[in-house]
C-alpha atoms as a PDB file:
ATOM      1  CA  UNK A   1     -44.036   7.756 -15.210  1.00  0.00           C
ATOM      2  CA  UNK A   2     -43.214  11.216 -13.500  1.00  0.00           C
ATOM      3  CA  UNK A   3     -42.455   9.383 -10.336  1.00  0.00           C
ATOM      4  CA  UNK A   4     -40.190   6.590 -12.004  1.00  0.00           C
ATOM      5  CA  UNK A   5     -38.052   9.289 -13.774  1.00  0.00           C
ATOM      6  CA  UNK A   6     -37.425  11.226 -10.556  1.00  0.00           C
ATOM      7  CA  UNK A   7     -36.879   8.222  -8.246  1.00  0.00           C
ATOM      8  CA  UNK A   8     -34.190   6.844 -11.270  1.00  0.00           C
ATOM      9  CA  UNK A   9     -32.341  10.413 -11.584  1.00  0.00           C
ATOM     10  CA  UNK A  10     -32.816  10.268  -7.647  1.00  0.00           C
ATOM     11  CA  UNK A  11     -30.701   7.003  -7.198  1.00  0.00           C
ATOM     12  CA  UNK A  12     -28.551   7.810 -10.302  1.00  0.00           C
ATOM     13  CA  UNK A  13     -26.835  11.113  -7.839  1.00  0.00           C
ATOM     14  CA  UNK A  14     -27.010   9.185  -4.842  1.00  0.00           C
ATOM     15  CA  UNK A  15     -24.724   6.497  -6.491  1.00  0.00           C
ATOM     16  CA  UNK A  16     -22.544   9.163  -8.122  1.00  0.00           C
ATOM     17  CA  UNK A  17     -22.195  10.460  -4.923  1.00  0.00           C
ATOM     18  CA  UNK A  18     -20.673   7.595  -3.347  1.00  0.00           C
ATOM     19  CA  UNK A  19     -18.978   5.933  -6.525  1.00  0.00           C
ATOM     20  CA  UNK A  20     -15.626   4.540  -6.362  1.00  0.00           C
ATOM     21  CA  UNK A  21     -13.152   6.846  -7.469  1.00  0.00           C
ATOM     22  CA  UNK A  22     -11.354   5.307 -11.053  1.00  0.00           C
ATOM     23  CA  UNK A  23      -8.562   4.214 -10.742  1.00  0.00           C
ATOM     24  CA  UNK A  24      -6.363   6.419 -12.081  1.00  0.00           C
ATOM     25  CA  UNK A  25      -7.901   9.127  -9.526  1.00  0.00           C
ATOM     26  CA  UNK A  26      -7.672   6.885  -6.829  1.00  0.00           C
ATOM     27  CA  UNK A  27      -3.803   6.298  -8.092  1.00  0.00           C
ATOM     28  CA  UNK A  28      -3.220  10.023  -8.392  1.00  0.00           C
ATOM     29  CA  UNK A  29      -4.310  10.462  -4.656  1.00  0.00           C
ATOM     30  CA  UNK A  30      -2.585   7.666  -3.246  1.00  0.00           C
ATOM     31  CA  UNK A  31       0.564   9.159  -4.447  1.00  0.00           C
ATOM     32  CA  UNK A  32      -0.435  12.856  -3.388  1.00  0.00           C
ATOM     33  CA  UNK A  33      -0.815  10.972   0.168  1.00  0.00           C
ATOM     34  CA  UNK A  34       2.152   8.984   0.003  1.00  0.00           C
ATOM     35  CA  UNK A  35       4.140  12.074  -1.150  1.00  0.00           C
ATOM     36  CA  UNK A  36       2.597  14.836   2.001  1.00  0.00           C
ATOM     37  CA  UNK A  37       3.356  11.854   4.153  1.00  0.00           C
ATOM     38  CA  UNK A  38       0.019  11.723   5.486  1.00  0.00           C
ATOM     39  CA  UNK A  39      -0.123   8.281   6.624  1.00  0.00           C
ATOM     40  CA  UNK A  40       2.898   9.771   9.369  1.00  0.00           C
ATOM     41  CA  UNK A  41       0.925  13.159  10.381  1.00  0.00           C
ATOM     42  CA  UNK A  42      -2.046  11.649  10.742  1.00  0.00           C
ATOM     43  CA  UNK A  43      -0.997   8.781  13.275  1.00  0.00           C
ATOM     44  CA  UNK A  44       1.274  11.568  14.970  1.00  0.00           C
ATOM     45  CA  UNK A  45      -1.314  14.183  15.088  1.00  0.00           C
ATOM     46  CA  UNK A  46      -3.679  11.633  16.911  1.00  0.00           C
ATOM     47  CA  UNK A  47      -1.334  11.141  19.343  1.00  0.00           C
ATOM     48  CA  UNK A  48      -0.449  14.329  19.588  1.00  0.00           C
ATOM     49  CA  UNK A  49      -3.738  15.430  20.122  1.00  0.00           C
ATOM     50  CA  UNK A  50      -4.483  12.415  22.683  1.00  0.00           C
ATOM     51  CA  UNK A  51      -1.560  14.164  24.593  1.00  0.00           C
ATOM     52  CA  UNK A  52      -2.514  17.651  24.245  1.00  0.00           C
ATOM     53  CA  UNK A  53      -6.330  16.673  25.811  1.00  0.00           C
ATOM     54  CA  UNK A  54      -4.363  14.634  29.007  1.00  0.00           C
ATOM     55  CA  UNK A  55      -2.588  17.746  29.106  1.00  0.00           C
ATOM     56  CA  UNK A  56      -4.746  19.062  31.904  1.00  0.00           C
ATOM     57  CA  UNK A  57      -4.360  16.505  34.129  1.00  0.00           C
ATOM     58  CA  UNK A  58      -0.512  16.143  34.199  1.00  0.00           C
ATOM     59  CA  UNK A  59      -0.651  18.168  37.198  1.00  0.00           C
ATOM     60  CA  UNK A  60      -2.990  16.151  39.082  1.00  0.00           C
ATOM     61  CA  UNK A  61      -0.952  12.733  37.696  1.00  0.00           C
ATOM     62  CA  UNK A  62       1.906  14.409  39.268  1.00  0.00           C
ATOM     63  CA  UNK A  63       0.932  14.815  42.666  1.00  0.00           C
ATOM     64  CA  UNK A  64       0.214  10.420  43.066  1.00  0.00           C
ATOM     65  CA  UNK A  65       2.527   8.392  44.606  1.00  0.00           C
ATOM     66  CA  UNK A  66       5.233   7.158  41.843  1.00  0.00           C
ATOM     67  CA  UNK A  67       3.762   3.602  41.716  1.00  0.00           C
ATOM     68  CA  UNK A  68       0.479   5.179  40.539  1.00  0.00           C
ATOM     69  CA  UNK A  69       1.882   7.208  38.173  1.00  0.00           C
ATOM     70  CA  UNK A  70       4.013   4.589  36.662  1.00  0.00           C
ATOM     71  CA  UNK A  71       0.905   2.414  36.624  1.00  0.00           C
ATOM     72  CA  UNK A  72      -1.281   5.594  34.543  1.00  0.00           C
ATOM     73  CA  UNK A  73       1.779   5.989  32.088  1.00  0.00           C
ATOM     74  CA  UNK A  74       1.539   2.303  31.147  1.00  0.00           C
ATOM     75  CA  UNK A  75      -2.395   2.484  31.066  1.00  0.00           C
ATOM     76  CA  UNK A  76      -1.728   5.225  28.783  1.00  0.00           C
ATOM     77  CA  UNK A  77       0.374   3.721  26.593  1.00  0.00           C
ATOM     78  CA  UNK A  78      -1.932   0.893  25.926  1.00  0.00           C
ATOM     79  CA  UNK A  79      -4.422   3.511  24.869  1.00  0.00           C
ATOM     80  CA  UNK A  80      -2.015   4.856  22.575  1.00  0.00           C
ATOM     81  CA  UNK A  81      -1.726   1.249  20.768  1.00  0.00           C
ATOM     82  CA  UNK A  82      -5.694   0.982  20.836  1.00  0.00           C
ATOM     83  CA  UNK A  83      -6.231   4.267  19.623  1.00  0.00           C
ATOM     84  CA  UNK A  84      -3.298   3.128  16.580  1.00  0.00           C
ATOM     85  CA  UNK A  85      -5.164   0.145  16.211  1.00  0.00           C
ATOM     86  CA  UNK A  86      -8.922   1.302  15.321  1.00  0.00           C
ATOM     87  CA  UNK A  87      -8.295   4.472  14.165  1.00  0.00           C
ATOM     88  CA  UNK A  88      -4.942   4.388  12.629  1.00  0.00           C
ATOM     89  CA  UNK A  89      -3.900   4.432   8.830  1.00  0.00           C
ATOM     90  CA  UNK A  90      -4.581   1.155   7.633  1.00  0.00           C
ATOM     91  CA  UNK A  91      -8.755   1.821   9.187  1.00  0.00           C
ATOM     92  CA  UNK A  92      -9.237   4.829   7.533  1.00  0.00           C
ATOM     93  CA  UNK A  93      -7.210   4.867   4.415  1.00  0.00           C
ATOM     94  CA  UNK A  94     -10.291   3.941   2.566  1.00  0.00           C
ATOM     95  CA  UNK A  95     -12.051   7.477   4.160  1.00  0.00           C
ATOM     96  CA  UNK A  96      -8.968   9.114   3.563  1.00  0.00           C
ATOM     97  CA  UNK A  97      -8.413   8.223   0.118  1.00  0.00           C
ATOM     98  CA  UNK A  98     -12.069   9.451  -0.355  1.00  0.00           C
ATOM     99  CA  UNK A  99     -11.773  12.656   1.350  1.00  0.00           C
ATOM    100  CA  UNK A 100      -9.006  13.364  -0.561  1.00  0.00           C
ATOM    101  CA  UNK A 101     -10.473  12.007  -3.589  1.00  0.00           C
ATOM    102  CA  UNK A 102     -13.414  14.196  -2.698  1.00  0.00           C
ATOM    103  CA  UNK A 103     -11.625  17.335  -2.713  1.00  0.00           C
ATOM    104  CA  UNK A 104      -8.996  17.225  -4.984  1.00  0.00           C
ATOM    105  CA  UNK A 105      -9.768  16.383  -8.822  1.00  0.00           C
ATOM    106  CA  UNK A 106      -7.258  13.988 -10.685  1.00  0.00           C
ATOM    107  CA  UNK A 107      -5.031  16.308 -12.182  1.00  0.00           C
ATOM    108  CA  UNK A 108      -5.460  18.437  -8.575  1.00  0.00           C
ATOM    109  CA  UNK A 109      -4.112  15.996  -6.535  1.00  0.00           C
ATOM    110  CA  UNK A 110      -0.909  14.821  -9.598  1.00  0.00           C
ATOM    111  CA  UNK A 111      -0.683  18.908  -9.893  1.00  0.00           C
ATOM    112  CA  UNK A 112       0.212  19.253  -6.114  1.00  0.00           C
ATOM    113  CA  UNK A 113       1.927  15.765  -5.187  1.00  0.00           C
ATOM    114  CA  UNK A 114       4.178  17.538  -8.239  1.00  0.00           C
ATOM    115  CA  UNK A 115       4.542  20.514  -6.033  1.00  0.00           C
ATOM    116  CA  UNK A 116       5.273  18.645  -3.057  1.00  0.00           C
ATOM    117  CA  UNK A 117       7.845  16.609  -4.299  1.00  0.00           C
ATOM    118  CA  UNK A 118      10.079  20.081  -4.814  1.00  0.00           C
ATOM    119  CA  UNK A 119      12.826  20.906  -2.127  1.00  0.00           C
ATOM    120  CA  UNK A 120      10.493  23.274  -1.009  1.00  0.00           C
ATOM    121  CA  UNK A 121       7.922  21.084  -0.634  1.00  0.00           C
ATOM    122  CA  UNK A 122       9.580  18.663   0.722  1.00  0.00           C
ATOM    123  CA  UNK A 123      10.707  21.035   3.652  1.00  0.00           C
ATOM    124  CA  UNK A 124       7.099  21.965   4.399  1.00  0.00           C
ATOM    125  CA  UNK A 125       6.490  18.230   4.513  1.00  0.00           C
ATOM    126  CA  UNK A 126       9.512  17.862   7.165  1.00  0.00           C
ATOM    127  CA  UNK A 127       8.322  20.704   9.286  1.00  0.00           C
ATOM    128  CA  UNK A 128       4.328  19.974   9.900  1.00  0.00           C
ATOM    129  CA  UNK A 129       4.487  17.500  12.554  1.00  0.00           C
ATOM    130  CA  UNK A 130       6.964  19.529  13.956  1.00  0.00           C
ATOM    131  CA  UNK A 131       4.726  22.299  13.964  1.00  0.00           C
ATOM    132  CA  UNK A 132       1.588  20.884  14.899  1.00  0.00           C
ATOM    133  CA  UNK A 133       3.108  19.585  17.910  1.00  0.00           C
ATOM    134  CA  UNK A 134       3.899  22.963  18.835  1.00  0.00           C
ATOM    135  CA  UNK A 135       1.225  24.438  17.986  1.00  0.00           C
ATOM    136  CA  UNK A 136      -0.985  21.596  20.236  1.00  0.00           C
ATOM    137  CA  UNK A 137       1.690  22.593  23.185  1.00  0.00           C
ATOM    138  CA  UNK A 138       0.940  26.239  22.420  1.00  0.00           C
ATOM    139  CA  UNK A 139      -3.185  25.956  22.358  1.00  0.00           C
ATOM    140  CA  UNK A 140      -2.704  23.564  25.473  1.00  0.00           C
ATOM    141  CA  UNK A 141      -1.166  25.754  27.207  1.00  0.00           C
ATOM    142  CA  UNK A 142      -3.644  28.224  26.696  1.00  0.00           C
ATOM    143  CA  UNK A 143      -6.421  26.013  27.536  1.00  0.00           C
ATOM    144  CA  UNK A 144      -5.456  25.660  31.187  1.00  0.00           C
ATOM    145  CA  UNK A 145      -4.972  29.084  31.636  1.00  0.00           C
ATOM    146  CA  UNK A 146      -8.783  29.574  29.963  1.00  0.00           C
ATOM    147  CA  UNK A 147     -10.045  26.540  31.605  1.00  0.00           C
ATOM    148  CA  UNK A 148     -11.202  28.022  34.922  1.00  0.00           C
ATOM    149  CA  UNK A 149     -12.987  30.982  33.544  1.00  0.00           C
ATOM    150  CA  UNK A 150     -15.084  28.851  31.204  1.00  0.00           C
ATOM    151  CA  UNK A 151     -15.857  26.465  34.045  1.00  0.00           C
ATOM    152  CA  UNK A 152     -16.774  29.500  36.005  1.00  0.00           C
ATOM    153  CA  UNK A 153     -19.104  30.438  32.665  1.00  0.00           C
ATOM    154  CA  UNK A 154     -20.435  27.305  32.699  1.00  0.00           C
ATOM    155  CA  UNK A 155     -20.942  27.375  36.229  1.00  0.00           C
ATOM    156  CA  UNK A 156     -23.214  30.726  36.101  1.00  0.00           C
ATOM    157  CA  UNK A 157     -24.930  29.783  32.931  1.00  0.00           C
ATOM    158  CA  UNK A 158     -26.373  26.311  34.914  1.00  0.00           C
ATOM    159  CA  UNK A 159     -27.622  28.101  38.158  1.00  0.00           C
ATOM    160  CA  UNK A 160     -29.110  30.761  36.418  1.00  0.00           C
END
């Protein structure tokens, strides 16, 4: 009888855990999402962050003949629309929406979709993808500067 009560209370928290939000949760975070544009920074930031990774190799993508790097820039384009095509909004919206959900109780999530919808929300809003892009360029930037030494760390660690 022990064993039945703990295996019930057992599957009773695992099903919590991975309920469906109601709805009026789920509606209260769809509008926080709507409202911090997330849907926008999220597909940019992947990009962005696609970009700031190739960012290494510009360099070497340089130095090819132009037909080869013409040929590269379309290859990478059509990554682009494959990366926007499995992993863009309308994939993970469900995750999202239960991350968010996750995180941010009901009145949470209607409390700052509130905030957000000020003027000076709405300016922090406007700025973020600017900012994240520069902050990628920034960290990229410093990446290629660090890059040799922690190849060179890497390098000594294996022969060791």
């Amino acid at each position: 009888m022990k064993n039945i009560l703990i295996l019930a209370t057992f599957a009773l928290c695992l099903s919590t855990a991975h309920a469906e939000l109601a709805a009026s949760h789920q509606a209260a975070i769809e509008k926080l999402l709507t409202v911090m544009q997330v849907q926008k920074q999220f597909e940019s930031n992947l990009i962005l962050g696609f970009e700031a990774g190739m960012g290494g190799s510009s360099e070497q993508i340089k130095s090819l003949p132009q037909e080869q790097q013409d040929k590269f820039a379309k290859g990478i384009e059509k990554v682009k629309a494959v990366m926007l095509e499995q992993m863009g909004w309308e994939k993970l919206k469900p995750e999202v929406i239960e991350i968010y959900g996750k995180n941010y109780t009901e009145q949470e999530a209607k409390d700052v979709a509130a905030l957000m919808e000020s003027p000076a929300g709405q300016i922090l809003i406007g700025k973020q993808t600017t900012v994240a892009a520069d902050m990628m360029k920034a960290t990229s930037e410093k990446m290629k500067v660090l890059q040799p030494q922690i190849m060179q760390i890497i390098q000594t660690e294996m022969t060791k």
